[in-house]
Protein backbone atom coordinates (compact mmCIF):
# COMPACT_ATOMS: atom_id res chain seq x y z
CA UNK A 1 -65.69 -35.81 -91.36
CA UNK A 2 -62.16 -37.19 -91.91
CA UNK A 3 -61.81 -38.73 -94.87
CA UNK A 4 -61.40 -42.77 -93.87
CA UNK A 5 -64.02 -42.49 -91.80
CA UNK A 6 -66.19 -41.61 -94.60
CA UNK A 7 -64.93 -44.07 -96.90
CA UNK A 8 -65.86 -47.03 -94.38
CA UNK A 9 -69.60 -45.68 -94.22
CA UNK A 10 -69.79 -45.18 -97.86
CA UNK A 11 -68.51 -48.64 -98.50
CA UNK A 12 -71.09 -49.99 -95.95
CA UNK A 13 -73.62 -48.47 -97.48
CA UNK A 14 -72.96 -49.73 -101.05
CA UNK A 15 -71.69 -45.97 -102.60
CA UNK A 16 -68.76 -45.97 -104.51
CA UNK A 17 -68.70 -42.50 -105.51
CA UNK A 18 -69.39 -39.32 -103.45
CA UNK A 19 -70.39 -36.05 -105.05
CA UNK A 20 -71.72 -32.92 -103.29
CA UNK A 21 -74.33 -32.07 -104.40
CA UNK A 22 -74.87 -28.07 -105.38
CA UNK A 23 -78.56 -26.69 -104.05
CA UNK A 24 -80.56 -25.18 -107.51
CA UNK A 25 -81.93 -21.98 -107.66
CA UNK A 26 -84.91 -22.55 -106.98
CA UNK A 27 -83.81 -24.37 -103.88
CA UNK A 28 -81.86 -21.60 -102.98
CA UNK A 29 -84.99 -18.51 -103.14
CA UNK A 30 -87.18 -20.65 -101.25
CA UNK A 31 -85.01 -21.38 -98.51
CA UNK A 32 -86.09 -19.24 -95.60
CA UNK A 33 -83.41 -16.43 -94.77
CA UNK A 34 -82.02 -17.99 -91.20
CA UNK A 35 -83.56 -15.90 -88.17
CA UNK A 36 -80.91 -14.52 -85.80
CA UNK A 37 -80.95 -16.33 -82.65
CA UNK A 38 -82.86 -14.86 -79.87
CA UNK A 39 -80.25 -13.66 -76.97
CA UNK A 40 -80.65 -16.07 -74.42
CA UNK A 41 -82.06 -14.41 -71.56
CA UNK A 42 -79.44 -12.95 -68.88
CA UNK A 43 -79.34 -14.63 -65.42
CA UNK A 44 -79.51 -12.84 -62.68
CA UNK A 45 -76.08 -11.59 -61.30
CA UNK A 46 -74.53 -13.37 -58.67
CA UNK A 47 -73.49 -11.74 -55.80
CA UNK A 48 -69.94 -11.77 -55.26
CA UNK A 49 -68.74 -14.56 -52.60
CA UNK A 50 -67.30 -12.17 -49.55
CA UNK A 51 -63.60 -11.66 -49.40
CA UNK A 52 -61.62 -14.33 -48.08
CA UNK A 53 -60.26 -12.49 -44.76
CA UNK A 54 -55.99 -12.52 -45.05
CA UNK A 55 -54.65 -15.22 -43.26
CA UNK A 56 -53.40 -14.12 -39.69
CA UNK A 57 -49.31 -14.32 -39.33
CA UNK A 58 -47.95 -16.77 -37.46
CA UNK A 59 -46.68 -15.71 -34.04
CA UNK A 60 -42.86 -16.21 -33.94
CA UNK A 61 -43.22 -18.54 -30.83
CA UNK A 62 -45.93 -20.71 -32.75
CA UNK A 63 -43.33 -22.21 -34.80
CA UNK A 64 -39.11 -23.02 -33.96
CA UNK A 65 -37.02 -20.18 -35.81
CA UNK A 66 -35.96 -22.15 -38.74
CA UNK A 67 -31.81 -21.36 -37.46
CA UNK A 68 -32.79 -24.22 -34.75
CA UNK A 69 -32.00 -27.07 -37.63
CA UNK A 70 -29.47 -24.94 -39.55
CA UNK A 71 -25.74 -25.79 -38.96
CA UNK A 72 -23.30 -23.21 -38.36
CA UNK A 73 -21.88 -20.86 -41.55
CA UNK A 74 -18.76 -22.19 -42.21
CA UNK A 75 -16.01 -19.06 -42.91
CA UNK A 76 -16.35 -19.40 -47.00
CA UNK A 77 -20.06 -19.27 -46.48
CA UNK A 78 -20.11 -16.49 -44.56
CA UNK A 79 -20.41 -13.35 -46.53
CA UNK A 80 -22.39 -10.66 -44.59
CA UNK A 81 -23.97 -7.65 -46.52
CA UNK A 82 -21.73 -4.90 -47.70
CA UNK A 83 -24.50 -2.43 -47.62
CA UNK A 84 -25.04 -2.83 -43.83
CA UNK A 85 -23.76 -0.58 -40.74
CA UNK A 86 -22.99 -3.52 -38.87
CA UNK A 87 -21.50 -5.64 -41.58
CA UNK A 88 -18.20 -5.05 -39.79
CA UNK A 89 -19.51 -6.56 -36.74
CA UNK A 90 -21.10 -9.54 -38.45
CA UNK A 91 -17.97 -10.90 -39.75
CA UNK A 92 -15.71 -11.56 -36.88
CA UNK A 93 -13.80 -14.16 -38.85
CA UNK A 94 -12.06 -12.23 -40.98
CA UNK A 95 -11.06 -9.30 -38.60
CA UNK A 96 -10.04 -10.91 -35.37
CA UNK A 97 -7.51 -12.79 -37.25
CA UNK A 98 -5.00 -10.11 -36.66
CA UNK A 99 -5.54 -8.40 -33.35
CA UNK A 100 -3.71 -7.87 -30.76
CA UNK A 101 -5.18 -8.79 -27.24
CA UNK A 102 -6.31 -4.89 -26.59
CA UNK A 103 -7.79 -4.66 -29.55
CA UNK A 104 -9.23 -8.11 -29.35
CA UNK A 105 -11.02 -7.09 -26.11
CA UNK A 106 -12.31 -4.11 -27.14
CA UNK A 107 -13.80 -5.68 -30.29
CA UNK A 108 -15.53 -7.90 -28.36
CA UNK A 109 -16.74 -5.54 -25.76
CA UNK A 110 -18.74 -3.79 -28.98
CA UNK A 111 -19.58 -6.91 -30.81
CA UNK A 112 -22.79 -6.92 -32.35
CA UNK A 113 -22.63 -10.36 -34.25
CA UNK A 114 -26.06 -12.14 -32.40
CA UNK A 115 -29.00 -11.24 -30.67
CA UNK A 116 -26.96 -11.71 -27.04
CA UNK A 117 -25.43 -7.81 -27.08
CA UNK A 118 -29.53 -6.57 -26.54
CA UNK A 119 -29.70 -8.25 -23.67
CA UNK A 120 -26.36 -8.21 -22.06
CA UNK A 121 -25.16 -5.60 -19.57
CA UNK A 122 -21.36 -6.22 -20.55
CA UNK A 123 -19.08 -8.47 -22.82
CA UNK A 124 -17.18 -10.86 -20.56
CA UNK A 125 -13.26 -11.45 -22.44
CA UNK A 126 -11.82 -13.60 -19.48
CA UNK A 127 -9.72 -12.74 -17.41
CA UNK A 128 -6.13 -13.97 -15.79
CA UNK A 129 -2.74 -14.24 -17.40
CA UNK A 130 -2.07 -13.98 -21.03
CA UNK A 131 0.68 -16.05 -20.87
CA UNK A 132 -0.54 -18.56 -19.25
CA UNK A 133 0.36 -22.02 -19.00
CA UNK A 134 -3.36 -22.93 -17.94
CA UNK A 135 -6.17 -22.22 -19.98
CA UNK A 136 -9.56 -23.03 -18.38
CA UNK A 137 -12.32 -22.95 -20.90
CA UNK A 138 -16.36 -22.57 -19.40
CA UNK A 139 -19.28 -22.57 -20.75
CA UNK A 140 -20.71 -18.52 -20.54
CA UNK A 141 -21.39 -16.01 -17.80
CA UNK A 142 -23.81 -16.25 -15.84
CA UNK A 143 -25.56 -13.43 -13.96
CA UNK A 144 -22.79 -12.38 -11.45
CA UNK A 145 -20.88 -12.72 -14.77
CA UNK A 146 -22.76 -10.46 -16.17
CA UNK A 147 -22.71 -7.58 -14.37
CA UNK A 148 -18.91 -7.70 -13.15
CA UNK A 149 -17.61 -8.34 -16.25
CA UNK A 150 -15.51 -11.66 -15.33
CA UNK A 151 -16.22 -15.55 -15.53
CA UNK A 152 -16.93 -17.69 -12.63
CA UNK A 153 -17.60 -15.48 -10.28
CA UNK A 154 -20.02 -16.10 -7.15
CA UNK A 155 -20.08 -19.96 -5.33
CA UNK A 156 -19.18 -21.26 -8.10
CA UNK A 157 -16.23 -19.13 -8.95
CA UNK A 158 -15.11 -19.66 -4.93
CA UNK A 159 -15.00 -23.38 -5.64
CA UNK A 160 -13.02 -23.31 -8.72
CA UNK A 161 -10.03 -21.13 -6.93
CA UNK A 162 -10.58 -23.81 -4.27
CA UNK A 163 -9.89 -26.13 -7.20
CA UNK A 164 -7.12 -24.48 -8.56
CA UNK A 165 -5.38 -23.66 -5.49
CA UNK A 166 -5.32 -27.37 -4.85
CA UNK A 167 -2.89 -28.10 -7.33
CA UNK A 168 -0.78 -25.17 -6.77
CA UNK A 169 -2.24 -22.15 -9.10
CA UNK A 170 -4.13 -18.99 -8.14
CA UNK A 171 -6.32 -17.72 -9.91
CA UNK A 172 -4.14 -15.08 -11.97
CA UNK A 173 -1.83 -17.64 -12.97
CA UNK A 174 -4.03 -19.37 -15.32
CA UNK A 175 -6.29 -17.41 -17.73
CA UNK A 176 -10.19 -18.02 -17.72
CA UNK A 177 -12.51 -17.47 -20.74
CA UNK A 178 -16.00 -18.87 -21.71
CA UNK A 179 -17.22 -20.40 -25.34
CA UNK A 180 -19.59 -17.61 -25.18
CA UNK A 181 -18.66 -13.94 -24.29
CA UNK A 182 -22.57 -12.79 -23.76
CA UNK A 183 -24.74 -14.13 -21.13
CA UNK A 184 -27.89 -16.39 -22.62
CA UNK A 185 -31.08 -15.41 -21.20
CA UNK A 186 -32.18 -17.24 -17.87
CA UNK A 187 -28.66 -19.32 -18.35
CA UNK A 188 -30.08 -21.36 -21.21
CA UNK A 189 -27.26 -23.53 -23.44
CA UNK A 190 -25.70 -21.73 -26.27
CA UNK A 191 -27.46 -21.81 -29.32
CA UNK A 192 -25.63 -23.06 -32.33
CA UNK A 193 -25.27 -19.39 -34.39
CA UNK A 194 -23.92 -17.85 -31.09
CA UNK A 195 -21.25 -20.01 -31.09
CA UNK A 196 -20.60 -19.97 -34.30
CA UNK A 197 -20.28 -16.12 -33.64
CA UNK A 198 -17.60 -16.36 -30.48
CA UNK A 199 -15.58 -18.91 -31.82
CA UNK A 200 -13.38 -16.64 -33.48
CA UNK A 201 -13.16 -14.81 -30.48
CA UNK A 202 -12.29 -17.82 -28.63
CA UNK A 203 -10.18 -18.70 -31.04
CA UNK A 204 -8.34 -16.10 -31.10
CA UNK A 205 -7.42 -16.20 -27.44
CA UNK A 206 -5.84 -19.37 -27.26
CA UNK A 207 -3.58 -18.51 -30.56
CA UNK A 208 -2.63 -15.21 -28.21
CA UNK A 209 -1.85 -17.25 -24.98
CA UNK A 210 -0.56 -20.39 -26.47
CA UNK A 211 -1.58 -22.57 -23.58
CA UNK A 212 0.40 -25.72 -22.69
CA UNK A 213 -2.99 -27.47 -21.39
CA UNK A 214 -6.55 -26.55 -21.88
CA UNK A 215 -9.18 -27.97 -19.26
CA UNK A 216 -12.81 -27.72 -20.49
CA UNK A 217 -15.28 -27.08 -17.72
CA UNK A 218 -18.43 -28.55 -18.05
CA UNK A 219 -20.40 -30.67 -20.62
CA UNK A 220 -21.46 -27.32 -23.16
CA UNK A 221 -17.23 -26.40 -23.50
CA UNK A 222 -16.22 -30.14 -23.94
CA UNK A 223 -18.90 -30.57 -26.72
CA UNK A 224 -18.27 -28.04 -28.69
CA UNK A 225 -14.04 -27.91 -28.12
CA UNK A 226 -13.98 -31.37 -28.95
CA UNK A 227 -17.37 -30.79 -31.66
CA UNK A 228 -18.55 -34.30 -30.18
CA UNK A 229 -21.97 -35.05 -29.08
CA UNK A 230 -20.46 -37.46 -26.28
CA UNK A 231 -21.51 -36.97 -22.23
CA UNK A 232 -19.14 -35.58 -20.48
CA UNK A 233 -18.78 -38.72 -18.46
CA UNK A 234 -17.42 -40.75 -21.55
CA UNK A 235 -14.82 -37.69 -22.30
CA UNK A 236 -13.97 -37.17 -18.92
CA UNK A 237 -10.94 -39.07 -17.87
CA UNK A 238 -8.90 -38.93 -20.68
CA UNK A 239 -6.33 -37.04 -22.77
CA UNK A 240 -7.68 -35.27 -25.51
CA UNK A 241 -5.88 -33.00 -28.18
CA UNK A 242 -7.30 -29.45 -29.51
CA UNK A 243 -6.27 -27.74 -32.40
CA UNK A 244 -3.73 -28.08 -35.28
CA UNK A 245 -1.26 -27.32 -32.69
CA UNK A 246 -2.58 -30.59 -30.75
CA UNK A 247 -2.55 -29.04 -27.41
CA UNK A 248 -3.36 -31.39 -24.70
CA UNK A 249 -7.01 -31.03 -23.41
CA UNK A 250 -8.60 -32.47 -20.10
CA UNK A 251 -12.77 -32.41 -19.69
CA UNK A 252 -14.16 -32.09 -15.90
CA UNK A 253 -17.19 -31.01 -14.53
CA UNK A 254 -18.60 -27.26 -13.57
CA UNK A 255 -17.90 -26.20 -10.60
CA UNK A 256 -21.46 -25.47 -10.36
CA UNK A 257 -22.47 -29.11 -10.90
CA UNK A 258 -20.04 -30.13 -8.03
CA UNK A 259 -22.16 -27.75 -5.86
CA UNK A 260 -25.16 -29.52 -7.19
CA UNK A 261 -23.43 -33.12 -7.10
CA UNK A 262 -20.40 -32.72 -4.63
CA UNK A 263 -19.91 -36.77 -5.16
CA UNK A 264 -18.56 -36.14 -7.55
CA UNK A 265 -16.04 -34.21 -6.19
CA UNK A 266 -13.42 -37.01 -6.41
CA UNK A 267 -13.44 -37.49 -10.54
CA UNK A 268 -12.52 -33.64 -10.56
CA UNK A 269 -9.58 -34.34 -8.38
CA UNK A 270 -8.76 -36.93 -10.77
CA UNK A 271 -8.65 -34.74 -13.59
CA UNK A 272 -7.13 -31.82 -12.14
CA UNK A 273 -4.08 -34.40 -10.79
CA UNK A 274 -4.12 -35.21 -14.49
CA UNK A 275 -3.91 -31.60 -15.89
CA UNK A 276 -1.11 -30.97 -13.57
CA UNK A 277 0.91 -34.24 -14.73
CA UNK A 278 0.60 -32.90 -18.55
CA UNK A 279 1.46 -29.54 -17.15
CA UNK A 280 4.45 -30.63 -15.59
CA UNK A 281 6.08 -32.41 -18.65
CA UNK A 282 8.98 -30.69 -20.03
């Protein structure tokens, strides 16, 4: 007992002085020797609860792969693994920097950098003039893309030569390239790491041709030339600027939606009369 706490029972019970007090002799012999306890009897075993079966994995289409709410690697975060056979591959950014346009295409045509080259039956670089004054930017190829090897190809492709011819170009005068250089499975929108991938690419390109005007084709090359979330409707009809080199940049609509919609026909006449004014301008 602590030492304050026996002081306040002592004083309530009227003792002033404590002494312990030693047991005699006597006391001591008669005391009887203290029995070992009996072992307290031993319960019966339990039986051991069954195994907790491992949980199941979960199927990769149970849950959205977790690069669906990751933003693209910017270059200083990029830093594939030097260990790997394709680390090469996986870091377009700092190789494309300084290659020619051969050697541009045929990196490209063996470009490993996303999940696209296991599906795809051939790259698609673009195709046109190098030097020219037009660059038309789509979205990616398609299946008629895909296995010829060149963008807008098919009813589509027919109605942008239409297009073209209609202000005074064919179609090897101007030089045609996609944001993507793979085909997406069943024509789905480029995800955001597959860009991320072909922008270099892309890139690239335009630094190689040097384009007086760019015109984006569709809402997916818009979006992510401009990196703006607007509709294509509100960037539409106006003069934009791409690039630290602030090269003029008209948005229209895919040929393909014109097939789909051809009301609205008349706005892409409207923007091609305005890519041709900027084109014109000394």
């Amino acid at each position: 007992m602590e030492q304050p706490l026996r002081k306040s029972y002592l004083d309530a019970m009227g003792i002033t002085q404590w002494v312990v007090r030693q047991p005699s002799a006597s006391e001591v012999e008669e005391r009887p020797a203290a029995q070992p306890l009996a072992p307290e009897p031993v319960a019966a075993a339990k039986a051991e609860p069954p195994a907790r079966p491992a949980a199941k994995p979960v199927a990769d289409h149970d849950a959205p792969p977790a690069w669906l709410n990751e933003a693209p690697p910017s270059d200083e975060e990029w830093h594939p693994s030097e260990t790997s056979d394709e680390a090469e591959q996986l870091s377009p950014r700092s190789i494309v920097a300084d290659l020619g346009w051969d050697a541009l295409q045929q990196h490209i045509a063996a470009c490993k950098a996303c999940e696209l080259h296991r599906s795809r039956k051939q790259s698609v670089f673009g195709t046109g003039s190098p030097q020219a004054d037009l660059l038309i930017i789509g979205e990616a190829p398609g299946a008629d893309e895909d296995r010829l090897g060149e963008p807008f190809m098919g009813r589509a492709g027919k109605l942008l030569n239409a297009m073209l011819k209609a202000i005074g170009f064919e179609r090897s005068q101007v030089y045609i390239a996609n944001i993507l250089k793979c085909r997406p499975p069943d024509n789905r929108d480029p995800h955001v790491e597959e860009v991320s991938h072909c922008r270099p690419y892309l890139m690239r390109q335009i630094e190689l041709i040097n384009p007086k005007v760019i015109l984006a084709v569709g809402r997916v090359s818009a979006q992510n030339l401009l990196q703006s979330s607007d509709t294509l409707g509100r960037l539409r009809g106006r003069t934009h600027h791409f690039g630290t080199g602030n090269i003029p940049l008209i948005a229209t609509y895919h040929p393909a939606y014109l097939l789909r919609s051809p009301e609205q026909k008349a706005k892409s006449w409207q923007d091609l009369q305005q890519t041709l004014s900027l084109l014109q301008k000394p």
